[in-house]
N, C-alpha and C. Protein backbone atom coordinates (compact mmCIF):
# COMPACT_ATOMS: atom_id res chain seq x y z
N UNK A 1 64.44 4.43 -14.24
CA UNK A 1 64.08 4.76 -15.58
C UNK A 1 62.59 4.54 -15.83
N UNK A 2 61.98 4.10 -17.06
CA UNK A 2 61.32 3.88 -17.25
C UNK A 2 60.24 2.96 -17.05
N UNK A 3 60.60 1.72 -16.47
CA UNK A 3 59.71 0.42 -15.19
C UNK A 3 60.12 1.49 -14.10
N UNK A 4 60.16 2.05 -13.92
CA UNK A 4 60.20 3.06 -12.47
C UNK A 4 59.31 3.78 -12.60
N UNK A 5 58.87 4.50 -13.66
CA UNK A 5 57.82 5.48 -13.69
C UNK A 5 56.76 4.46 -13.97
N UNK A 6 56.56 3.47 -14.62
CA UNK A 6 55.64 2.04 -14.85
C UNK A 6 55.09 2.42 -13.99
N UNK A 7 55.61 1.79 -12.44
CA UNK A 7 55.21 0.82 -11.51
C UNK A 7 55.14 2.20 -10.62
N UNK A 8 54.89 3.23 -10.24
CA UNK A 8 54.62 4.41 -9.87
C UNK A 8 53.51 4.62 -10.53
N UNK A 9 53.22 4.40 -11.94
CA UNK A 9 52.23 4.94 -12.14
C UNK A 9 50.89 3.83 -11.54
N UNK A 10 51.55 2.79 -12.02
CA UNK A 10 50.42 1.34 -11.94
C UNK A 10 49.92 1.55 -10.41
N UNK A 11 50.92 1.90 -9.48
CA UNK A 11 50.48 2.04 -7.94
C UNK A 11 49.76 3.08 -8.12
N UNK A 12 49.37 4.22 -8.31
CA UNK A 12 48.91 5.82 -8.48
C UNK A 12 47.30 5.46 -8.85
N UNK A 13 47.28 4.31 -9.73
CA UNK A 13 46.26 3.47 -10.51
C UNK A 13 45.44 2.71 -9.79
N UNK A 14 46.13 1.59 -9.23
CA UNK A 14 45.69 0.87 -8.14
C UNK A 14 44.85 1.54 -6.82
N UNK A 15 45.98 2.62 -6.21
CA UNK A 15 44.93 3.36 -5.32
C UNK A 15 43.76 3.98 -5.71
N UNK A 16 43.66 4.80 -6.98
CA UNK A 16 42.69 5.39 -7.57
C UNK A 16 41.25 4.69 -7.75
N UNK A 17 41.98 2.95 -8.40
CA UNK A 17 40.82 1.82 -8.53
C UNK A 17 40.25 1.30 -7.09
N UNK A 18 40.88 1.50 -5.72
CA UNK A 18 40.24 1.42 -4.83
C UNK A 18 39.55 2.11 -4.09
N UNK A 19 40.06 3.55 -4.34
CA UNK A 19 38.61 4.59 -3.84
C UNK A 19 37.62 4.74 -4.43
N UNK A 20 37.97 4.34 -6.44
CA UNK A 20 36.76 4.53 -6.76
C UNK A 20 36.00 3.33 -6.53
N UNK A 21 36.04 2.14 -6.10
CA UNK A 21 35.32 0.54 -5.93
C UNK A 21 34.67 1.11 -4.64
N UNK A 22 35.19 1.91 -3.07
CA UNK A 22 34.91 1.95 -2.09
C UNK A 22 34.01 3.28 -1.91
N UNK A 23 33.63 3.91 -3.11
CA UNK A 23 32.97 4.87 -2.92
C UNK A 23 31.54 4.51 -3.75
N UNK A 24 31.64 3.49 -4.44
CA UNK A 24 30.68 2.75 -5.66
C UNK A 24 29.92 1.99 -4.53
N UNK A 25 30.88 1.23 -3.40
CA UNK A 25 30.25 0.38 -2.45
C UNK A 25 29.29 1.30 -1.44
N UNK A 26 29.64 2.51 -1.40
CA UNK A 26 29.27 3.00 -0.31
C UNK A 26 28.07 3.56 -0.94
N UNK A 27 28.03 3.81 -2.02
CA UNK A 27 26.61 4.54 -2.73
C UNK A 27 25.67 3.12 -3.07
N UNK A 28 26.04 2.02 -3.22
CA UNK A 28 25.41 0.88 -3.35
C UNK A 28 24.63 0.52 -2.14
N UNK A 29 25.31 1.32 -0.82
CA UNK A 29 24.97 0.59 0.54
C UNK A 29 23.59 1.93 0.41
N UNK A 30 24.05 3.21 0.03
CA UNK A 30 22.96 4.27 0.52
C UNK A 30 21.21 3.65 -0.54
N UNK A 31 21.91 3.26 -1.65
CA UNK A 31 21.00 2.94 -2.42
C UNK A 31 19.62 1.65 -1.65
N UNK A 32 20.18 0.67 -1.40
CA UNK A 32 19.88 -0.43 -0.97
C UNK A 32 19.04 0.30 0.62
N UNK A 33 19.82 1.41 1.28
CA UNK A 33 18.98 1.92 2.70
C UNK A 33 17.76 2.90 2.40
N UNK A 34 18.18 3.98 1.61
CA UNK A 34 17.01 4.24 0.53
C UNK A 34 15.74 3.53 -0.20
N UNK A 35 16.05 2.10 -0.36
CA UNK A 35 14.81 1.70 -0.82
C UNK A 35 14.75 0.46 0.06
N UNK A 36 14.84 0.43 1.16
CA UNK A 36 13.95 0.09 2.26
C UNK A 36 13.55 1.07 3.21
N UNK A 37 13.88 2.23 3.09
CA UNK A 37 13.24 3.50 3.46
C UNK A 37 11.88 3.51 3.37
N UNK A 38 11.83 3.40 1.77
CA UNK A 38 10.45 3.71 0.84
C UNK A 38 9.88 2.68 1.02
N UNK A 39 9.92 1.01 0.98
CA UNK A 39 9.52 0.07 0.96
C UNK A 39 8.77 0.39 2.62
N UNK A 40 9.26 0.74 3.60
CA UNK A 40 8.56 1.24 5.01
C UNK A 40 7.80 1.59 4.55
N UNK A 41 7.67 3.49 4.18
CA UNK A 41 6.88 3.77 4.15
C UNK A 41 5.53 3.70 3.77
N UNK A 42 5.85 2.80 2.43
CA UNK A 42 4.87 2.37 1.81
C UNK A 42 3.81 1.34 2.18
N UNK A 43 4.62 0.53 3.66
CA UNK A 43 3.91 -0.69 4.76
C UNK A 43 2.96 0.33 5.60
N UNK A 44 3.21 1.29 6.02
CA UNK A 44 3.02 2.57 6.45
C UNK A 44 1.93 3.23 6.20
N UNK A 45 1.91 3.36 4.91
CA UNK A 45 0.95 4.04 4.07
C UNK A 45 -0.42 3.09 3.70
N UNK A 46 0.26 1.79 3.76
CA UNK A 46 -0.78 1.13 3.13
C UNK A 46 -1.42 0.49 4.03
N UNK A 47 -0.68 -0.14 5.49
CA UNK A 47 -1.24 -1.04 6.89
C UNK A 47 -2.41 -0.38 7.06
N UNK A 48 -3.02 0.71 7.08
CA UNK A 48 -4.54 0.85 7.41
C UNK A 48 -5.38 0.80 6.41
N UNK A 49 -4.98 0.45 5.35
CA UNK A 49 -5.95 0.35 4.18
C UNK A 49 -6.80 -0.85 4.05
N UNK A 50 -7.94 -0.49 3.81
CA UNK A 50 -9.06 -1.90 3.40
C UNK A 50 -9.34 -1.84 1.82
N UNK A 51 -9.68 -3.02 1.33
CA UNK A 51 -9.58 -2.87 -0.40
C UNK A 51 -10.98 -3.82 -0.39
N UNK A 52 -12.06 -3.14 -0.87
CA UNK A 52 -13.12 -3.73 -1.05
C UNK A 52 -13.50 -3.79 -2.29
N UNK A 53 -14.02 -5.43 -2.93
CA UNK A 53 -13.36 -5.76 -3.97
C UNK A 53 -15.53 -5.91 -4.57
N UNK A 54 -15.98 -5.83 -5.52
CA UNK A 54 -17.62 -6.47 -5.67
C UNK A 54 -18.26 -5.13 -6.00
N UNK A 55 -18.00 -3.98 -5.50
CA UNK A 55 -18.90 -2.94 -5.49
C UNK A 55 -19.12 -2.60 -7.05
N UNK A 56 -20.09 -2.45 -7.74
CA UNK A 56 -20.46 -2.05 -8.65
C UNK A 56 -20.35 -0.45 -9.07
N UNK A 57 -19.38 -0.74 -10.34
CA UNK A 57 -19.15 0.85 -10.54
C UNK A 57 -20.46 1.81 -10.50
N UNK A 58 -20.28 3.28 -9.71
CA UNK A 58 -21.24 4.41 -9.78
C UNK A 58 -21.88 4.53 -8.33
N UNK A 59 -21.78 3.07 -7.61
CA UNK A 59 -22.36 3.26 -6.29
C UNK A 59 -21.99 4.34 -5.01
N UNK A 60 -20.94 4.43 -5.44
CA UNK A 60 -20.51 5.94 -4.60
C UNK A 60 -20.51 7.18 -5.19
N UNK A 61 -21.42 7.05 -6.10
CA UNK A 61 -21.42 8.85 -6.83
C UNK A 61 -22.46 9.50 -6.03
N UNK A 62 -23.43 9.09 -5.44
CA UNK A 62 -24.12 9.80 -4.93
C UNK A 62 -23.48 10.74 -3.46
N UNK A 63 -23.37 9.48 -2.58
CA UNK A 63 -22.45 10.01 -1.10
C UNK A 63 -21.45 9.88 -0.76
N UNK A 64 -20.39 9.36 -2.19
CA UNK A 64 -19.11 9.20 -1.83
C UNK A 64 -19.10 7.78 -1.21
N UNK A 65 -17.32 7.39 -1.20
CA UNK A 65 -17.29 6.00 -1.28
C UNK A 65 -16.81 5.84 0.45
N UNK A 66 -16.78 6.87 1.05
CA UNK A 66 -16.65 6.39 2.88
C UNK A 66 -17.79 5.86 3.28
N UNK A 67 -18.75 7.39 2.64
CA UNK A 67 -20.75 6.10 3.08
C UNK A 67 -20.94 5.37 2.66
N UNK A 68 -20.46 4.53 1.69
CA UNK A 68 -20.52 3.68 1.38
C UNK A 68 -19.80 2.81 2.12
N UNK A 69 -18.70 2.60 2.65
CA UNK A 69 -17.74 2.03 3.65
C UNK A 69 -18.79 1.73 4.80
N UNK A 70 -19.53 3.12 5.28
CA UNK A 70 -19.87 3.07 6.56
C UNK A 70 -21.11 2.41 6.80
N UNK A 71 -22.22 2.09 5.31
CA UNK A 71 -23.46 1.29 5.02
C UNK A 71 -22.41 -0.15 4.78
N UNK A 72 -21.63 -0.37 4.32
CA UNK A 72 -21.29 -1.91 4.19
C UNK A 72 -21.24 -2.39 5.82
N UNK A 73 -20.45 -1.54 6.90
CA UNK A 73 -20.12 -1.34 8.32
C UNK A 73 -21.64 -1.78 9.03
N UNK A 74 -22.53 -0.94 8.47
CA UNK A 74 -23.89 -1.12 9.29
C UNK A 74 -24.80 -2.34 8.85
N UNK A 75 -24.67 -2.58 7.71
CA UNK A 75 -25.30 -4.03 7.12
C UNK A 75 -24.68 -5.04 7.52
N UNK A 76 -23.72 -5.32 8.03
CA UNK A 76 -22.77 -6.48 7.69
C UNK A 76 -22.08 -6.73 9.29
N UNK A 77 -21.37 -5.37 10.10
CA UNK A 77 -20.92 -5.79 11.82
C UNK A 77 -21.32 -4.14 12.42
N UNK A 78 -22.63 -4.51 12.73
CA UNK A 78 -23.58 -3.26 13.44
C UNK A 78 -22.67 -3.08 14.99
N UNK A 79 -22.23 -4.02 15.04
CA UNK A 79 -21.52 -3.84 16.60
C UNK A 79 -20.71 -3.03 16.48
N UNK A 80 -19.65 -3.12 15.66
CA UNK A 80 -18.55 -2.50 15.46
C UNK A 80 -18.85 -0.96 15.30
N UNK A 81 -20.08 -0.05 14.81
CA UNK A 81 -20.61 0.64 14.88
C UNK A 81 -21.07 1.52 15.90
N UNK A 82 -21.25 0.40 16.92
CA UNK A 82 -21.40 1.06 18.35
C UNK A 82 -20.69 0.50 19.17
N UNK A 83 -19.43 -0.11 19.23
CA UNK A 83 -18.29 -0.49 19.83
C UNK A 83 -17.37 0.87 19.30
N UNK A 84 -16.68 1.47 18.29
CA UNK A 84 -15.92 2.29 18.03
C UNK A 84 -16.37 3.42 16.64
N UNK A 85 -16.02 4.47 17.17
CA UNK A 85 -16.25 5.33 16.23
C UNK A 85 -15.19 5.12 14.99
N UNK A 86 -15.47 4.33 13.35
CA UNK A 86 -14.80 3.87 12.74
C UNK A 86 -14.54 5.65 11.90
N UNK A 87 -13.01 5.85 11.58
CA UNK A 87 -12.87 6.91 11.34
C UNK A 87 -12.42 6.53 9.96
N UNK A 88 -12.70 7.15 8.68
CA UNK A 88 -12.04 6.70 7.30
C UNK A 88 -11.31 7.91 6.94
N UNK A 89 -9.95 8.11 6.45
CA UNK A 89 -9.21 9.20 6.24
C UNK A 89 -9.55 9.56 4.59
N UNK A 90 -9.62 8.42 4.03
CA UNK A 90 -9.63 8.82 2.67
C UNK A 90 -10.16 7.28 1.66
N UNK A 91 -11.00 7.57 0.89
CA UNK A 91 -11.88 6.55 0.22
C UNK A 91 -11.42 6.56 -1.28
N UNK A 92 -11.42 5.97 -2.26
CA UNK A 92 -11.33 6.13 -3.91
C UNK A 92 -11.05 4.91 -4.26
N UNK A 93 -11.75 4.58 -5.89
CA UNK A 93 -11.64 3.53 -6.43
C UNK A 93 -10.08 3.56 -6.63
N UNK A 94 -9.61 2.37 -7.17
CA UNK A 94 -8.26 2.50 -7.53
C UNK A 94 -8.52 0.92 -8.47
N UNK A 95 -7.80 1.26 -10.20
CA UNK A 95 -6.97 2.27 -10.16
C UNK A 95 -7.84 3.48 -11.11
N UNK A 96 -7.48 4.63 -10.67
CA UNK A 96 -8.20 6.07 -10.62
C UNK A 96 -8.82 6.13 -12.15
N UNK A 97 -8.52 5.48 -13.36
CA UNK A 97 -8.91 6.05 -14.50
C UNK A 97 -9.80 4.28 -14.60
N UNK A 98 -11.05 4.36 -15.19
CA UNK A 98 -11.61 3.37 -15.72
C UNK A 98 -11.47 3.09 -16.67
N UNK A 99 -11.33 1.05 -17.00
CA UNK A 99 -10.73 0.85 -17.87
C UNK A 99 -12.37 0.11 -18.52
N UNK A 100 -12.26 0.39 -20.32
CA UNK A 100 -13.87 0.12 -20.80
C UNK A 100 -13.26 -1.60 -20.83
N UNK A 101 -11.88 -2.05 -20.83
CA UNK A 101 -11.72 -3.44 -20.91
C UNK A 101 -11.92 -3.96 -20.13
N UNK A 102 -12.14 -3.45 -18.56
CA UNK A 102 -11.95 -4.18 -17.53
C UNK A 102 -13.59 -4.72 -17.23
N UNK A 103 -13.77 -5.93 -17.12
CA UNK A 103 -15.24 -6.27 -17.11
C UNK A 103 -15.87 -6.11 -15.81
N UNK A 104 -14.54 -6.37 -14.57
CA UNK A 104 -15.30 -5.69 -12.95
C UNK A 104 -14.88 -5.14 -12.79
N UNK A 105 -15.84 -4.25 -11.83
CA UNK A 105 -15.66 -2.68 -11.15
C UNK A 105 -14.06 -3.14 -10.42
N UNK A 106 -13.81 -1.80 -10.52
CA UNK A 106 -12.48 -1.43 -9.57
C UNK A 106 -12.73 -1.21 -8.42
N UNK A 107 -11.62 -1.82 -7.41
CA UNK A 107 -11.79 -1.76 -5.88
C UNK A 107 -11.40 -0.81 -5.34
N UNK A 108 -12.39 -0.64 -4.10
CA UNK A 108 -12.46 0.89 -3.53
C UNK A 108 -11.52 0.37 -2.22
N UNK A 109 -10.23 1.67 -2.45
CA UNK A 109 -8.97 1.79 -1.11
C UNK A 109 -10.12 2.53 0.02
N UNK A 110 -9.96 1.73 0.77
CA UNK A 110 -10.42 2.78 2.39
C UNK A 110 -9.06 2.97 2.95
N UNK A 111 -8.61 4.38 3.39
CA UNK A 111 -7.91 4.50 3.90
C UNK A 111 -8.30 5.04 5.98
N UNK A 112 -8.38 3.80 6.34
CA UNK A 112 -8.49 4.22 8.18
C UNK A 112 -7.58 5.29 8.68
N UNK A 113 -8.09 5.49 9.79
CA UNK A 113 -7.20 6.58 10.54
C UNK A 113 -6.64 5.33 11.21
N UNK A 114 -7.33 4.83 12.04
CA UNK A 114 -6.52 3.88 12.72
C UNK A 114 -6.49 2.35 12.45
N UNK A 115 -5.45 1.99 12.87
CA UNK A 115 -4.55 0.63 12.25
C UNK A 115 -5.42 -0.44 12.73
N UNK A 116 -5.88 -0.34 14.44
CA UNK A 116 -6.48 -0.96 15.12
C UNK A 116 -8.29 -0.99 14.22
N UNK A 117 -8.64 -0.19 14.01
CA UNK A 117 -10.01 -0.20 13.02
C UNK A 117 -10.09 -0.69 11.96
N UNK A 118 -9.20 -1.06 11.24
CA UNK A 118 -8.81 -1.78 10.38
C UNK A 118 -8.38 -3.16 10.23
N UNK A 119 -8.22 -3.78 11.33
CA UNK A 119 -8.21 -4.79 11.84
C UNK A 119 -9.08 -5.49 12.56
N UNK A 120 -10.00 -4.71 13.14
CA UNK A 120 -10.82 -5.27 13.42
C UNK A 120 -12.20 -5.51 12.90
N UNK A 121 -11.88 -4.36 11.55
CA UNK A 121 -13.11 -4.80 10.52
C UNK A 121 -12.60 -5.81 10.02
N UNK A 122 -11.25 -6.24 9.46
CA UNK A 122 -11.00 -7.34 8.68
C UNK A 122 -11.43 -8.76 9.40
N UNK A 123 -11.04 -8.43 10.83
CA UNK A 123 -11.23 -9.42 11.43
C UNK A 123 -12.80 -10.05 11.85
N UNK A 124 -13.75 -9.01 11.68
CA UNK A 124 -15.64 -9.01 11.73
C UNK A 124 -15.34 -10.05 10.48
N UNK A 125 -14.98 -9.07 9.57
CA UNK A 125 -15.10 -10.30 8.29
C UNK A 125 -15.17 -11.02 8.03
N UNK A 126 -13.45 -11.53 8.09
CA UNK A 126 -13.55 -13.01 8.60
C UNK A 126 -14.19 -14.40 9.21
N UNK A 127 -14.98 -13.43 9.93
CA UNK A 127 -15.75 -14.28 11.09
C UNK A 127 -17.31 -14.41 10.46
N UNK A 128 -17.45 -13.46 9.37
CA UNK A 128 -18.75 -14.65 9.08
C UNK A 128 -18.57 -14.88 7.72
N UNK A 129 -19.75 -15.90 7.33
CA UNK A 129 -19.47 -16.59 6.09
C UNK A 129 -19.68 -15.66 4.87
N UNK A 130 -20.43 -14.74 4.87
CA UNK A 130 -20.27 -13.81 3.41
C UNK A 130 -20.41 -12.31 4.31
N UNK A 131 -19.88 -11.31 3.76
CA UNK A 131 -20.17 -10.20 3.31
C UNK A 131 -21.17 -9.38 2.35
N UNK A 132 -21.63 -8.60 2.57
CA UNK A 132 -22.65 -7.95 1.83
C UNK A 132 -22.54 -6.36 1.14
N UNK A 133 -23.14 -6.21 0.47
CA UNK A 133 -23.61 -4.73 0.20
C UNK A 133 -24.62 -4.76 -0.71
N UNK A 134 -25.74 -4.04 -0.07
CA UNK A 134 -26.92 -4.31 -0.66
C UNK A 134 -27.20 -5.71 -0.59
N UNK A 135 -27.13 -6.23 0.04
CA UNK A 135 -26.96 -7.93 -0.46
C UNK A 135 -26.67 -8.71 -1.28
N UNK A 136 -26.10 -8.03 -1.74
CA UNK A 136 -24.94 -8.53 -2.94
C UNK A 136 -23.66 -9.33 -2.36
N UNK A 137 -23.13 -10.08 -2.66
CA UNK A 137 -21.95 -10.54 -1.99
C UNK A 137 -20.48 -9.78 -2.63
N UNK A 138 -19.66 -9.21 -1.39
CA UNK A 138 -18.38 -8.38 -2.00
C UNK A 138 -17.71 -8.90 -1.05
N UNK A 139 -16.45 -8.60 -1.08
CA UNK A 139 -14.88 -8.83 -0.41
C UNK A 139 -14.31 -8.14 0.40
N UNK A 140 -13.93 -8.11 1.97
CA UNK A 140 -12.90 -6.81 2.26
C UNK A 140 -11.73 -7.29 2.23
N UNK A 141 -11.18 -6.61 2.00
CA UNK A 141 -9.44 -7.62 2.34
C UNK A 141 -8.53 -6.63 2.38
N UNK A 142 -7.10 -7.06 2.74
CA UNK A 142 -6.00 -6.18 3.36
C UNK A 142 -5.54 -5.52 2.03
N UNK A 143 -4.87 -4.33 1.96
CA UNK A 143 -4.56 -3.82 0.97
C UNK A 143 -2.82 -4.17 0.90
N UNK A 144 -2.62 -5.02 0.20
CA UNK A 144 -1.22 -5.02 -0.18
C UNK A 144 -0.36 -4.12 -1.14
């Protein structure tokens, strides 16, 4: 009778509540692989980047902010200059719109071609006690 059709239905229910929990899990799992996908890429995107922090806004309007990269390169580890041809893929302040609140210049992304050039400018760096441009004292550091 009627607890017969109940408990038929409640089972009908039950299975229903477990495909839909095991299909919720399974889009939870794609979700979670998906954004360590992106979280890669983004190690990816960013591992050859140098973030040079001091430069005074406008200094790269004239030749752009790679010659500028490549005069900080020649003032500062001349070796490295004639040890490897340092290749820059892509240069820009970041972040892209200037802010009139912000009282220091915004830091210029170098983006390297290679990972290894990028490391081993950080690592020139490191190794002496200031950095320069123009003789000014500025920062290189890893781009996180």
């Amino acid at each position: 009778g009627r607890s017969q059709i109940c408990r038929e239905r409640i089972s009908e229910l039950d299975e229903r509540l477990e495909e839909i929990t095991q299909a919720e899990q399974k889009r939870e799992k794609r979700i979670r692989q998906n954004e360590n996908s992106v979280r890669e890429l983004w190690d990816n995107i960013k591992r050859a980047n140098i973030r040079i922090i001091g430069v005074p806004e406008g200094e790269e309007r004239d030749k752009g902010a790679e010659n500028l990269f490549v005069k900080i390169i020649e003032e500062n580890f001349p070796h490295l200059r004639k040890e490897t041809d340092i290749q820059v893929q892509e240069a820009h302040r970041a972040p892209n719109k200037r802010s009139p609140k912000r009282p220091t210049p915004r830091h210029i992304i170098i983006k390297m071609s290679k990972i290894k050039d990028k490391e081993r400018t950080l690592k020139a760096a490191r190794e002496r006690p200031q950095v320069t441009y123009k003789g000014k004292p500025i920062r290189l550091s890893e781009d996180f």
